[in-house]
C-alpha atoms as a PDB file:
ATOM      1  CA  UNK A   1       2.336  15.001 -17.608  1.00  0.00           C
ATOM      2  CA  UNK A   2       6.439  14.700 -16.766  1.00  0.00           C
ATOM      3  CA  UNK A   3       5.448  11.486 -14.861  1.00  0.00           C
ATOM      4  CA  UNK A   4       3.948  10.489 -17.889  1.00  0.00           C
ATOM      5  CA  UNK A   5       6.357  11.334 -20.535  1.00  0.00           C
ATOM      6  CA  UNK A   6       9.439   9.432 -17.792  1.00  0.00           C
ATOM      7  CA  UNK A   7       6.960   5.793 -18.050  1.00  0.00           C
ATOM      8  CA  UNK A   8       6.880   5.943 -21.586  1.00  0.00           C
ATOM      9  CA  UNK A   9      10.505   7.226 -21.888  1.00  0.00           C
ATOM     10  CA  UNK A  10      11.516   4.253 -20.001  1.00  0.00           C
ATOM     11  CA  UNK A  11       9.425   2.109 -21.496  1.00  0.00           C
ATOM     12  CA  UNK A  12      10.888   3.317 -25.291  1.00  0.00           C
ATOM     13  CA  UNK A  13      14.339   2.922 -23.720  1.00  0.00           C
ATOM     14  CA  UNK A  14      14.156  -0.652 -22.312  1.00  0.00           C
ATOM     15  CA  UNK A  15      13.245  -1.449 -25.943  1.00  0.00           C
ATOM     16  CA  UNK A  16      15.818   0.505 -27.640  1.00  0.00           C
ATOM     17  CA  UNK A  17      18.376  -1.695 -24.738  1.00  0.00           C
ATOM     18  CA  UNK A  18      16.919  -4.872 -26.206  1.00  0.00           C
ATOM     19  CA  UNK A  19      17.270  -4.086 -29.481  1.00  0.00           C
ATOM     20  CA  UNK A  20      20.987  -2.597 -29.290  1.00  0.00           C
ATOM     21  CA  UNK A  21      21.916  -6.131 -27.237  1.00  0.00           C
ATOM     22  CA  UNK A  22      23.169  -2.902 -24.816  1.00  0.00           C
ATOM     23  CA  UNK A  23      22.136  -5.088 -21.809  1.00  0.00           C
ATOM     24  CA  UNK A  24      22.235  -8.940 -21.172  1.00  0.00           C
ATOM     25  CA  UNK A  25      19.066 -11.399 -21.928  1.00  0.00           C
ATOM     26  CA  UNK A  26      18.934 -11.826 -18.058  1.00  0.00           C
ATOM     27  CA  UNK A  27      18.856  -7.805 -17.112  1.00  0.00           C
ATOM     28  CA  UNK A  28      15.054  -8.088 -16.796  1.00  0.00           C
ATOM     29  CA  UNK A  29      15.607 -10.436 -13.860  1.00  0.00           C
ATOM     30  CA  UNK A  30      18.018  -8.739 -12.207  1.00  0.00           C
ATOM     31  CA  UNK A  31      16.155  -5.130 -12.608  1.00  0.00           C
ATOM     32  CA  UNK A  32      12.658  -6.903 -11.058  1.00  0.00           C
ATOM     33  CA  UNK A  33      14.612  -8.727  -8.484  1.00  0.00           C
ATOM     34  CA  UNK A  34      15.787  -4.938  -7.238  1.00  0.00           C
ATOM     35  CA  UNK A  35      12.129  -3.456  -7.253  1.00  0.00           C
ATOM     36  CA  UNK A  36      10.628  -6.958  -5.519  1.00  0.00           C
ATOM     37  CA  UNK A  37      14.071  -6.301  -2.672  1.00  0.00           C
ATOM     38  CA  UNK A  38      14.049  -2.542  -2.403  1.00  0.00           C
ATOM     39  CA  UNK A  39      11.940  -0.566  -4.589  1.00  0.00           C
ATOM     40  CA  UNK A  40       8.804  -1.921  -3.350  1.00  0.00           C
ATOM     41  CA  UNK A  41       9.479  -2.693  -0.090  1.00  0.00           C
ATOM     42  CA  UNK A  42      11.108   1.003   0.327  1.00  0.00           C
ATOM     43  CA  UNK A  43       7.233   2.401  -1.015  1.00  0.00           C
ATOM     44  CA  UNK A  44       5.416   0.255   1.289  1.00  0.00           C
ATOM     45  CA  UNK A  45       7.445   1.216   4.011  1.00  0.00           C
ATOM     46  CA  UNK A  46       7.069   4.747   3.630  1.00  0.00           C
ATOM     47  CA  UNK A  47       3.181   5.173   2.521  1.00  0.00           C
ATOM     48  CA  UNK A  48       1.745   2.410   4.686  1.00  0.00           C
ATOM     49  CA  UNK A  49       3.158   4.006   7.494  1.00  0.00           C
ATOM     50  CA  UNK A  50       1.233   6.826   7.354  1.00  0.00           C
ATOM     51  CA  UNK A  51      -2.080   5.235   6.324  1.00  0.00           C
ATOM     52  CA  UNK A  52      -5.287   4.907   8.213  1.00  0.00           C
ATOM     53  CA  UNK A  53      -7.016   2.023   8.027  1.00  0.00           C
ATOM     54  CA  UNK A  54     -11.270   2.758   7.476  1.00  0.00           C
ATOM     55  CA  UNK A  55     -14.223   0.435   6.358  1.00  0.00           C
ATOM     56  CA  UNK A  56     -13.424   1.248   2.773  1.00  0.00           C
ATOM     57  CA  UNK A  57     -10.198  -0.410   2.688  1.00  0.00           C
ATOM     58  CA  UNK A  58     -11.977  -3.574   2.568  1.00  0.00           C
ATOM     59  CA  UNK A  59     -13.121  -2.979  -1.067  1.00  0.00           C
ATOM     60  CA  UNK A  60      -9.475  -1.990  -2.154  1.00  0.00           C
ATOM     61  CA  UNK A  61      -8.536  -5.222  -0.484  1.00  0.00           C
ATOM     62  CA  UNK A  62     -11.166  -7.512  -1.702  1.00  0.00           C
ATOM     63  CA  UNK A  63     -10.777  -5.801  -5.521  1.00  0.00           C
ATOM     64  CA  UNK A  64      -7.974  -8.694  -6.682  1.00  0.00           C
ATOM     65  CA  UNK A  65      -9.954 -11.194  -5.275  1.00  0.00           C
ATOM     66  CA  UNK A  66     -13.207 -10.421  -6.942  1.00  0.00           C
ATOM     67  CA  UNK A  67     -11.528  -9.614 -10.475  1.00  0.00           C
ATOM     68  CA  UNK A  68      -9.834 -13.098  -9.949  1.00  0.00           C
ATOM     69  CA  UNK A  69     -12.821 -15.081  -9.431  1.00  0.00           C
ATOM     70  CA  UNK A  70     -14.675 -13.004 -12.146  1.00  0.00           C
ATOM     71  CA  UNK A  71     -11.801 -14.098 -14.258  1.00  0.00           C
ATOM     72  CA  UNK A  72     -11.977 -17.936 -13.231  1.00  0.00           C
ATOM     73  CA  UNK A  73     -15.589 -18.363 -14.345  1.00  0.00           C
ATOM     74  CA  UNK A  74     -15.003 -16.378 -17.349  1.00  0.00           C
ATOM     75  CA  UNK A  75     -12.132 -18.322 -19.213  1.00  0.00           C
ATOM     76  CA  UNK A  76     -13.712 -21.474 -17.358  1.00  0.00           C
ATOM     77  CA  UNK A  77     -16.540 -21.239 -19.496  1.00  0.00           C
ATOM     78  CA  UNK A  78     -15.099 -19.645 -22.611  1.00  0.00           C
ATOM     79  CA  UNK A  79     -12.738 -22.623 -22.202  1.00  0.00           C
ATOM     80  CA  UNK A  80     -15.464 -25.194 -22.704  1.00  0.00           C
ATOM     81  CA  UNK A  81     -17.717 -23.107 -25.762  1.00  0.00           C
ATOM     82  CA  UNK A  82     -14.129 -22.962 -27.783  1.00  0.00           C
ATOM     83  CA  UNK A  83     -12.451 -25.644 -26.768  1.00  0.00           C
ATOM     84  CA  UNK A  84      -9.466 -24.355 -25.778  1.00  0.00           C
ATOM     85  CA  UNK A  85      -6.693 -26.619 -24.369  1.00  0.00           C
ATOM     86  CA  UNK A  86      -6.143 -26.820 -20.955  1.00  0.00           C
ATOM     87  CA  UNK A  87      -2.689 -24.601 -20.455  1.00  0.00           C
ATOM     88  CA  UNK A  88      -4.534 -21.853 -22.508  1.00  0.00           C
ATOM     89  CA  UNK A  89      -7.755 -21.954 -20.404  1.00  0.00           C
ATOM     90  CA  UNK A  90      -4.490 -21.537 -16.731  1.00  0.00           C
ATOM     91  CA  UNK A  91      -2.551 -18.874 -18.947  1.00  0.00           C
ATOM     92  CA  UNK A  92      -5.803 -16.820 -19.313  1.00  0.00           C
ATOM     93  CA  UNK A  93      -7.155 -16.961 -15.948  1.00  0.00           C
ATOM     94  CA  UNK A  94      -3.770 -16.259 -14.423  1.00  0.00           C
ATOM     95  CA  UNK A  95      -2.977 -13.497 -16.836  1.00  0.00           C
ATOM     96  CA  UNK A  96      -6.357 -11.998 -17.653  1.00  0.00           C
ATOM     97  CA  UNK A  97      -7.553 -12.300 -13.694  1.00  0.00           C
ATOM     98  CA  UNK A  98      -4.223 -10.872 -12.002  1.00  0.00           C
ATOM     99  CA  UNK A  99      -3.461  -6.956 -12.761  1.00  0.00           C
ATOM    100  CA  UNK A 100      -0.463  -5.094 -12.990  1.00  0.00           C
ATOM    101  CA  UNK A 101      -0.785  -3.756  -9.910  1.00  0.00           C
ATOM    102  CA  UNK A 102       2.895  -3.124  -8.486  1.00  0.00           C
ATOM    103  CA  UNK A 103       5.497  -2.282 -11.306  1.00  0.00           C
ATOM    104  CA  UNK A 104       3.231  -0.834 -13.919  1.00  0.00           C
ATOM    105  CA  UNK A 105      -0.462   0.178 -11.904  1.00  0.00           C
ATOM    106  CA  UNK A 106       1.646   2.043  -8.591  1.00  0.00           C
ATOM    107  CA  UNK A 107       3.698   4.581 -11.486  1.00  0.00           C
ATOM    108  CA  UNK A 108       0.500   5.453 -13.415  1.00  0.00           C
ATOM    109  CA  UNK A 109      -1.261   5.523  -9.905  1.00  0.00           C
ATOM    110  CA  UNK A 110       1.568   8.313  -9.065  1.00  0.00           C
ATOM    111  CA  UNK A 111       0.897  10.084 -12.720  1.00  0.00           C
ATOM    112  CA  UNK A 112      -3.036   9.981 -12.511  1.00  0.00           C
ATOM    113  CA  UNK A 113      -3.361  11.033  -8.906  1.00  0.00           C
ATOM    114  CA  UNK A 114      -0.388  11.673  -7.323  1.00  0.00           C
ATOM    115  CA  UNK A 115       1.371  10.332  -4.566  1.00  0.00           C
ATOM    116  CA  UNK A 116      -1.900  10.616  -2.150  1.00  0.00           C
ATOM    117  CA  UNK A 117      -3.243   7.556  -4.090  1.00  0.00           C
ATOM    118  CA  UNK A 118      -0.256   5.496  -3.653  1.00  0.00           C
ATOM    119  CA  UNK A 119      -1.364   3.888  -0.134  1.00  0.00           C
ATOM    120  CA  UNK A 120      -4.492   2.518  -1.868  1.00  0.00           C
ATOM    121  CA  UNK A 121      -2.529   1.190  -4.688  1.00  0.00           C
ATOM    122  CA  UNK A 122       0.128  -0.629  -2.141  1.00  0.00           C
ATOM    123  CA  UNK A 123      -3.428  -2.261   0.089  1.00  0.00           C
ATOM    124  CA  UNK A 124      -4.679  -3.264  -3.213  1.00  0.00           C
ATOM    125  CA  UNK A 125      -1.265  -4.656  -4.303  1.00  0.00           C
ATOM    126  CA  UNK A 126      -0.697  -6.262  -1.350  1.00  0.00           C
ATOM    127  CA  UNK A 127      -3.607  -7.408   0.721  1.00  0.00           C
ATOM    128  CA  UNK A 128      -5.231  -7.905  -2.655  1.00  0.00           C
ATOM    129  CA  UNK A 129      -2.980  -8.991  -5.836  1.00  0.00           C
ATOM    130  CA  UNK A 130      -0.008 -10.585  -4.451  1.00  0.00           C
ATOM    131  CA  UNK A 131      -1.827 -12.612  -1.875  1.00  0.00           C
ATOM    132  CA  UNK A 132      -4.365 -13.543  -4.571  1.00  0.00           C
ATOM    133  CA  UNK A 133      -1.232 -14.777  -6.752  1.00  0.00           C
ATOM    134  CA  UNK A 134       0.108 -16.656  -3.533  1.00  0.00           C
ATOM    135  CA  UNK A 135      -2.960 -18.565  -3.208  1.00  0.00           C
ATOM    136  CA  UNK A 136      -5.668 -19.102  -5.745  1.00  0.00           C
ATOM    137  CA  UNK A 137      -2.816 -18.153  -8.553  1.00  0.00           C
ATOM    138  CA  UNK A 138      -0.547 -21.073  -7.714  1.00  0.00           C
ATOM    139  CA  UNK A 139      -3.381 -23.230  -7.618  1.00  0.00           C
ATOM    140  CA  UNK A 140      -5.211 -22.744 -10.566  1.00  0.00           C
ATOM    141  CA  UNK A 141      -1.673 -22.980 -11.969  1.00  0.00           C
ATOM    142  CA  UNK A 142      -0.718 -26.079 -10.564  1.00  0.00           C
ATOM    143  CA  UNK A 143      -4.187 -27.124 -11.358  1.00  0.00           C
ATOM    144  CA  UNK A 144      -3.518 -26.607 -14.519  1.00  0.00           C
ATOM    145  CA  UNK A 145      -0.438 -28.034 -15.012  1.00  0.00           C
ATOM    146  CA  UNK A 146       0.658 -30.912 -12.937  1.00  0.00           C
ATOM    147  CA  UNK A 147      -1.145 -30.960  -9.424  1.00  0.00           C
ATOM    148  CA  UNK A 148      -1.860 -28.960  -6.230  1.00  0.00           C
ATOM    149  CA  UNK A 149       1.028 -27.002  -4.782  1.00  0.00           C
ATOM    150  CA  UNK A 150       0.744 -28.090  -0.641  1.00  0.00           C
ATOM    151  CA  UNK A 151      -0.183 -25.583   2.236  1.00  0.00           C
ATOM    152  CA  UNK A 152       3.247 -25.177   3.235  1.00  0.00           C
ATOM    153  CA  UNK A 153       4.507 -24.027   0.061  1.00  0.00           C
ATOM    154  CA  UNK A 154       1.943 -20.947  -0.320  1.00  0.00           C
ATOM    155  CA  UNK A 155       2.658 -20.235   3.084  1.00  0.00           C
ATOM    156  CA  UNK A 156       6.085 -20.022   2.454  1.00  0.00           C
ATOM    157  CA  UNK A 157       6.032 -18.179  -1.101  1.00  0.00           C
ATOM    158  CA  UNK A 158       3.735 -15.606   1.471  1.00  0.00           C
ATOM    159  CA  UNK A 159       5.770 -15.211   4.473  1.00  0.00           C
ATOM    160  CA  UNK A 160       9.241 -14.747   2.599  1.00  0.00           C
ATOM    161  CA  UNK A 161       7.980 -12.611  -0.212  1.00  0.00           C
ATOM    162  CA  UNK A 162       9.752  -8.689   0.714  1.00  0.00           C
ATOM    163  CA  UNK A 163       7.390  -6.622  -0.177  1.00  0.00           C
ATOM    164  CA  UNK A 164       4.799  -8.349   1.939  1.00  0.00           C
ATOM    165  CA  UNK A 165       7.360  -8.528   5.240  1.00  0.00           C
ATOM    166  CA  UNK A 166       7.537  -5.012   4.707  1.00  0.00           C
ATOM    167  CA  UNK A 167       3.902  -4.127   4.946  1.00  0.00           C
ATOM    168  CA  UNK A 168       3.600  -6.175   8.684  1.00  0.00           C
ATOM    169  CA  UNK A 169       6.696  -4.003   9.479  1.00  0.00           C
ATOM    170  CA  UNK A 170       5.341  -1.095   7.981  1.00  0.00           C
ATOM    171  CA  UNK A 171       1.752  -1.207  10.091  1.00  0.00           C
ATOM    172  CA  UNK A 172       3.705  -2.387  12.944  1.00  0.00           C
ATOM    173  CA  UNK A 173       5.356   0.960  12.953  1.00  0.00           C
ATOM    174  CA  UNK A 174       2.256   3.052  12.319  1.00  0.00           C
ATOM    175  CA  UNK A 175       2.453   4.006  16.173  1.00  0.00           C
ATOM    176  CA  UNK A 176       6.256   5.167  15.858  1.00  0.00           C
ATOM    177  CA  UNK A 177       7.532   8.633  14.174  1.00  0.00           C
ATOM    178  CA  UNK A 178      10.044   8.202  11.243  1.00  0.00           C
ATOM    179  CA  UNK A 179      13.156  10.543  11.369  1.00  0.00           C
ATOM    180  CA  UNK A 180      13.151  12.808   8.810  1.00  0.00           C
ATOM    181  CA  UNK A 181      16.633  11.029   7.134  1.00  0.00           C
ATOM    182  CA  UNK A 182      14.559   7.826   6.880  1.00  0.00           C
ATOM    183  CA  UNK A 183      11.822   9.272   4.977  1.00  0.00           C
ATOM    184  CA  UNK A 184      14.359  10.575   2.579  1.00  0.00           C
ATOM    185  CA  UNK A 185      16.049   7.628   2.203  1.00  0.00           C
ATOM    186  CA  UNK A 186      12.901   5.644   1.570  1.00  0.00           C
ATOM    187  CA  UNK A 187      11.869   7.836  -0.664  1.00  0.00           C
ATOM    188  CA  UNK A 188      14.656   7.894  -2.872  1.00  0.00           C
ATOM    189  CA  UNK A 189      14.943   3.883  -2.834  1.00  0.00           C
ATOM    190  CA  UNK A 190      11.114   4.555  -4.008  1.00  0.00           C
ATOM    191  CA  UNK A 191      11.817   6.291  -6.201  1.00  0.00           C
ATOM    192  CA  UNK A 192      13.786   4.138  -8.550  1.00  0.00           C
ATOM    193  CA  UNK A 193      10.352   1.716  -8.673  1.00  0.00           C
ATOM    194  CA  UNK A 194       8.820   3.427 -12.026  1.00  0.00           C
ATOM    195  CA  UNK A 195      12.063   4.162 -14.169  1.00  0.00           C
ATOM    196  CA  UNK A 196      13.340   0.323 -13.422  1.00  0.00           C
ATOM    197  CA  UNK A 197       9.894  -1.428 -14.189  1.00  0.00           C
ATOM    198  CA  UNK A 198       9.009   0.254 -16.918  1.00  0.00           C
ATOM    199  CA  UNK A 199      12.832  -0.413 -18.974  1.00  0.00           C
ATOM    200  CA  UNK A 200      12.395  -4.293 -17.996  1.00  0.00           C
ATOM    201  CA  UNK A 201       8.890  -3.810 -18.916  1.00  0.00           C
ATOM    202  CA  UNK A 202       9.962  -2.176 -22.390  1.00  0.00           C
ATOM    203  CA  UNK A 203      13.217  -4.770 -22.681  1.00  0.00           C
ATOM    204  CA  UNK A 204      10.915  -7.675 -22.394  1.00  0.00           C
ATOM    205  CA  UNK A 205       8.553  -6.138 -25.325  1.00  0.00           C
ATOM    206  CA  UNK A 206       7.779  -9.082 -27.714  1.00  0.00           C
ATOM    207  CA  UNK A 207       5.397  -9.639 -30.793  1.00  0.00           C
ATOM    208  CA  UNK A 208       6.694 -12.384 -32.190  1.00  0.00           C
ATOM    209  CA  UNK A 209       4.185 -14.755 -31.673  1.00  0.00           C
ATOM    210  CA  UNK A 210       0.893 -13.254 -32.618  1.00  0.00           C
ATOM    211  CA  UNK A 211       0.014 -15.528 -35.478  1.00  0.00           C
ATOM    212  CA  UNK A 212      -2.087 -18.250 -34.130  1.00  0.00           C
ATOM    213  CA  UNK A 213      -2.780 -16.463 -30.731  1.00  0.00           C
ATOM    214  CA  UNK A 214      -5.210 -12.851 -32.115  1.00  0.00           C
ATOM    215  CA  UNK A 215      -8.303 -14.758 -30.914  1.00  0.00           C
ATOM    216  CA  UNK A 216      -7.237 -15.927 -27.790  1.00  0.00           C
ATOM    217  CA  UNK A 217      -5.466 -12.987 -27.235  1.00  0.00           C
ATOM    218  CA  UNK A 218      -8.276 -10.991 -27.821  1.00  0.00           C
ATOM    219  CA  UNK A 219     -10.512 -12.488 -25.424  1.00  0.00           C
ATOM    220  CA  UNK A 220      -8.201 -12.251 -22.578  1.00  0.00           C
ATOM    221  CA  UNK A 221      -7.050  -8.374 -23.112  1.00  0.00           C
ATOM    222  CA  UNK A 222     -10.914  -7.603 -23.429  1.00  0.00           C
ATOM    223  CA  UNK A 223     -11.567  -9.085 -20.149  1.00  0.00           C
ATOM    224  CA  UNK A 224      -8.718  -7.607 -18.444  1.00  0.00           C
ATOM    225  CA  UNK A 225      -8.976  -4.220 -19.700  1.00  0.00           C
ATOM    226  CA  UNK A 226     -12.205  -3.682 -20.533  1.00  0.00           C
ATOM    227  CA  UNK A 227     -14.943  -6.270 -18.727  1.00  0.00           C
ATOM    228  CA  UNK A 228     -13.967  -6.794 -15.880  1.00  0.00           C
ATOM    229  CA  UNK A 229     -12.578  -3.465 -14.818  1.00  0.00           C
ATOM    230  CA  UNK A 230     -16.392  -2.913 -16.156  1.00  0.00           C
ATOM    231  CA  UNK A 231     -17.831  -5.446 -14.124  1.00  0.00           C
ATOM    232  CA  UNK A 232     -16.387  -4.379 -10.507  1.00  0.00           C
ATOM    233  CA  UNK A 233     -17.517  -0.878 -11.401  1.00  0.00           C
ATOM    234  CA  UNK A 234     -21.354  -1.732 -11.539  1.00  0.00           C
ATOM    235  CA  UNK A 235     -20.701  -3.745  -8.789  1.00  0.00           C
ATOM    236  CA  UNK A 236     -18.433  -1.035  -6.334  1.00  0.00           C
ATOM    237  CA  UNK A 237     -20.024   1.916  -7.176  1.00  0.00           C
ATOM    238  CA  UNK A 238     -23.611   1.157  -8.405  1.00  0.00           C
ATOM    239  CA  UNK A 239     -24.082  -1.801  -5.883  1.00  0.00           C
ATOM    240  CA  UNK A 240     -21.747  -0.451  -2.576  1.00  0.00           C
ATOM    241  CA  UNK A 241     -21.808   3.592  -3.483  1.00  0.00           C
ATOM    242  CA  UNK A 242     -18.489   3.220  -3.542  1.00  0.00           C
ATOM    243  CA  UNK A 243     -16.701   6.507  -4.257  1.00  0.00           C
ATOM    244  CA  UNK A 244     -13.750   9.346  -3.786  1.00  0.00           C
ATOM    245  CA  UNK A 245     -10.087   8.684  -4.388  1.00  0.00           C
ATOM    246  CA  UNK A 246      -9.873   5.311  -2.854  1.00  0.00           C
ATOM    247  CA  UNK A 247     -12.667   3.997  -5.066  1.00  0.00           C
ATOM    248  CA  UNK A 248     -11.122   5.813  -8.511  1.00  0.00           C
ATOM    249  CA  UNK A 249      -7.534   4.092  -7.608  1.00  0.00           C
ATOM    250  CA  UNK A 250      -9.189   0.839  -6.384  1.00  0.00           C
ATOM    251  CA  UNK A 251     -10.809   0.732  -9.919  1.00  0.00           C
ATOM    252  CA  UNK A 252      -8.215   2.290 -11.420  1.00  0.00           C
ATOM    253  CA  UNK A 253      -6.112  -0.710 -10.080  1.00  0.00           C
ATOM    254  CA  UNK A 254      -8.546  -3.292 -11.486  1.00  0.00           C
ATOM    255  CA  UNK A 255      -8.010  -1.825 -14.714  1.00  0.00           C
ATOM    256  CA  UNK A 256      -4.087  -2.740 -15.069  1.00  0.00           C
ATOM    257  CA  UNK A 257      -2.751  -4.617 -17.985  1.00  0.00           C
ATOM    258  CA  UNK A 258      -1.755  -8.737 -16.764  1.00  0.00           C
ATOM    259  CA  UNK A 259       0.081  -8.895 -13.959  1.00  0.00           C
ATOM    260  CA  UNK A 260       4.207  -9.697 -14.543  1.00  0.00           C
ATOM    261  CA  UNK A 261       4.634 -11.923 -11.781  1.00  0.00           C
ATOM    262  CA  UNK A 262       1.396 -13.873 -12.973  1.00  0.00           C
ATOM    263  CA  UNK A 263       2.829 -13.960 -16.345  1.00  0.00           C
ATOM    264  CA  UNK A 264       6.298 -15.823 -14.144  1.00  0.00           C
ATOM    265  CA  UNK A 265       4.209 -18.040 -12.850  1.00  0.00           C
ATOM    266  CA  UNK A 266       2.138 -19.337 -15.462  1.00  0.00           C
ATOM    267  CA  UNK A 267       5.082 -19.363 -17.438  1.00  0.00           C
ATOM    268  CA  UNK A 268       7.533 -21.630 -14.940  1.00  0.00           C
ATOM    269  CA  UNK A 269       4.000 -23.859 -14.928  1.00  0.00           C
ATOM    270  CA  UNK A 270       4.569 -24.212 -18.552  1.00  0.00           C
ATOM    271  CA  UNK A 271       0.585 -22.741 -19.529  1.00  0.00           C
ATOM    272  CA  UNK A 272       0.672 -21.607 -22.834  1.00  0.00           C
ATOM    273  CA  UNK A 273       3.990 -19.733 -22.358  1.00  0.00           C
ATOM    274  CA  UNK A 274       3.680 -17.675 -26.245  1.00  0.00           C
ATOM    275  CA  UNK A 275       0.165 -16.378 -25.396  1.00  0.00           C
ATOM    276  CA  UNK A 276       1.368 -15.246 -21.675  1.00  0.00           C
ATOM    277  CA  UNK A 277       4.021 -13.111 -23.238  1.00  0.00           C
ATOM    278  CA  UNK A 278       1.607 -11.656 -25.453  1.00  0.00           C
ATOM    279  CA  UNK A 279      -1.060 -10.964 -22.836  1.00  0.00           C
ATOM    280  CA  UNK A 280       1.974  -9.320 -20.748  1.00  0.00           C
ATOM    281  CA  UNK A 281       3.367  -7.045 -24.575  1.00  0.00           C
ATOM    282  CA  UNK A 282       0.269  -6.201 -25.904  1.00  0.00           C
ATOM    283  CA  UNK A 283      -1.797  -5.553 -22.756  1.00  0.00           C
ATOM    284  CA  UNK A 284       0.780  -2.689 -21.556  1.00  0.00           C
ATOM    285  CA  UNK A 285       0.568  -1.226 -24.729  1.00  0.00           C
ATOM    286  CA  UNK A 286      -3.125  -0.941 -24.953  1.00  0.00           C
ATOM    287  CA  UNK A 287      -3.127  -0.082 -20.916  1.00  0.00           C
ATOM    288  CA  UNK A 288      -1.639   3.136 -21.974  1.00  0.00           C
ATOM    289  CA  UNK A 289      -4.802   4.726 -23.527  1.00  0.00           C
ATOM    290  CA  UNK A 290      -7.847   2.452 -21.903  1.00  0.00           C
ATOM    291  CA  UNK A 291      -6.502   3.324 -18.577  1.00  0.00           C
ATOM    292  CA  UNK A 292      -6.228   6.992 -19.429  1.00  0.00           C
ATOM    293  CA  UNK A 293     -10.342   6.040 -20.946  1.00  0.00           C
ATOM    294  CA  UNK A 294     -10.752   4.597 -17.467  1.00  0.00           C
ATOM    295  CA  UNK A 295      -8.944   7.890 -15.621  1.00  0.00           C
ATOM    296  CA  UNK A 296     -11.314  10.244 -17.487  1.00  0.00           C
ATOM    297  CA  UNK A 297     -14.632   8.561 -17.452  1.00  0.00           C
ATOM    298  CA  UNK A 298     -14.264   8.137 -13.192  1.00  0.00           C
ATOM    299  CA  UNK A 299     -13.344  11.729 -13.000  1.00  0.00           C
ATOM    300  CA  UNK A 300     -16.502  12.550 -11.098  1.00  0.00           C
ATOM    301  CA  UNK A 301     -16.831   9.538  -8.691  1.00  0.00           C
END
């Protein structure tokens, strides 16, 4: 419950910041740019290092990937029965097939089910979210927008992105002890990951453009929060037998509002940039009582 009451404190006082003029347009920047640098990198560090890798991490993994795809033929095909232009059709699939999964879904990962479910979260972050984004997400944007980014550019946007040089480091260390002052230090840098992402989170809160965009708007936060999370849990549990803490966290994950750095990229790709900040507002909002729906009804899995 504390854990709970410091996400939505932060997430109240990143408003309140925005609203007072307290802070600079550009603070939400800055405060992501220190969680992508250090916060992260710090968590992945410290949990991954103590993981061990079984069979079921491949469904964690493969989670992102599956919700993505589910997402792609979904607003593919609503995108032909309503007509919707082609920047919408990118700005859903990016935003409505790409969860939260770092700076929103690893805090309420730590308030649902404590720190012991924070490795999952960082293997489906990482080996499943963020290397979705870096491939199929900068496609379908660029796709969308103006062309096909080349091979050399994911693989670049992959190999320099922290939190992902961390994780090789982190499993290449799996076989060496930490000193007890680097756990503590780690763990503090860690640390800072929830309060910071949930004040940009709450600083970047904006409703101003909800006239014209309820329908879509609708459609994408029902597929995000509701469907698809839906969808992968007939297909993990009642198809694979998925179950225990790794499956309620991998699901758990799946059930994130849109992703931030999604939201970035759809938005720099100039896809429907209103309806991407609404996805990103509205869909945290919500998150905060369908994921605690989502938290109770797995309770026995």
């Amino acid at each position: 419950m504390s854990n709970l009451i410091l996400l939505v404190a932060c997430f109240l006082l990143g408003m309140a910041l925005r609203r007072t003029g307290r802070l600079p347009e550009s603070a939400p920047a800055t405060l992501n740019s220190f969680i992508i640098h250090i916060s992260l990198p710090a968590l992945t560090l410290l949990y991954i290092h103590d993981i061990r890798l079984t069979p079921a991490f491949a469904y964690v993994a493969a989670m992102a990937w599956l919700h993505f795809g589910l997402g792609a033929g979904f607003f593919w095909l609503a995108g032909r029965i309503l007509k919707l232009p082609r920047p919408t059709v990118g700005a859903l699939m990016l935003t409505g097939g790409l969860g939260n999964t770092s700076f929103f879904g690893l805090p309420m990962i730590e308030t649902f089910y404590g720190q012991e479910g924070l490795a999952t979260g960082i293997i489906a972050d990482q080996l499943g979210t963020f290397l979705t984004l870096s491939t199929f997400g900068i496609i379908t944007a660029g796709l969308y927008s103006s062309g096909v980014p080349d091979a050399r550019t994911i693989a670049r946007k992959i190999a320099m992105f922290p939190p992902f040089i961390a994780l090789l480091l982190a499993m290449a260390l799996i076989p060496v002890e930490y000193p007890l002052w680097a756990t503590t230090v780690l763990k503090r840098l860690g640390d800072t990951l929830a309060p910071l992402a949930l004040v940009s989170v709450g600083f970047q809160l904006r409703l101003g453009h909800l006239a014209g965009n309820g329908r879509n708007l609708a459609l994408g936060l029902a597929f995000k929060l509701i469907l698809a999370p839906l969808a992968l849990y007939l297909l993990l549990v009642g198809g694979f037998g998925a179950h225990g803490l790794a499956a309620q966290v991998t699901l758990f994950e799946a059930a994130m509002p849109p992703m931030i750095t999604a939201a970035i990229v759809a938005t720099e790709h100039d896809l429907d940039p209103p309806l991407v900040n609404l996805m990103v507002a509205v869909g945290l909002v919500l998150s905060f009582f369908t994921l605690t729906g989502w938290w109770w009804a797995m309770r026995g899995l």
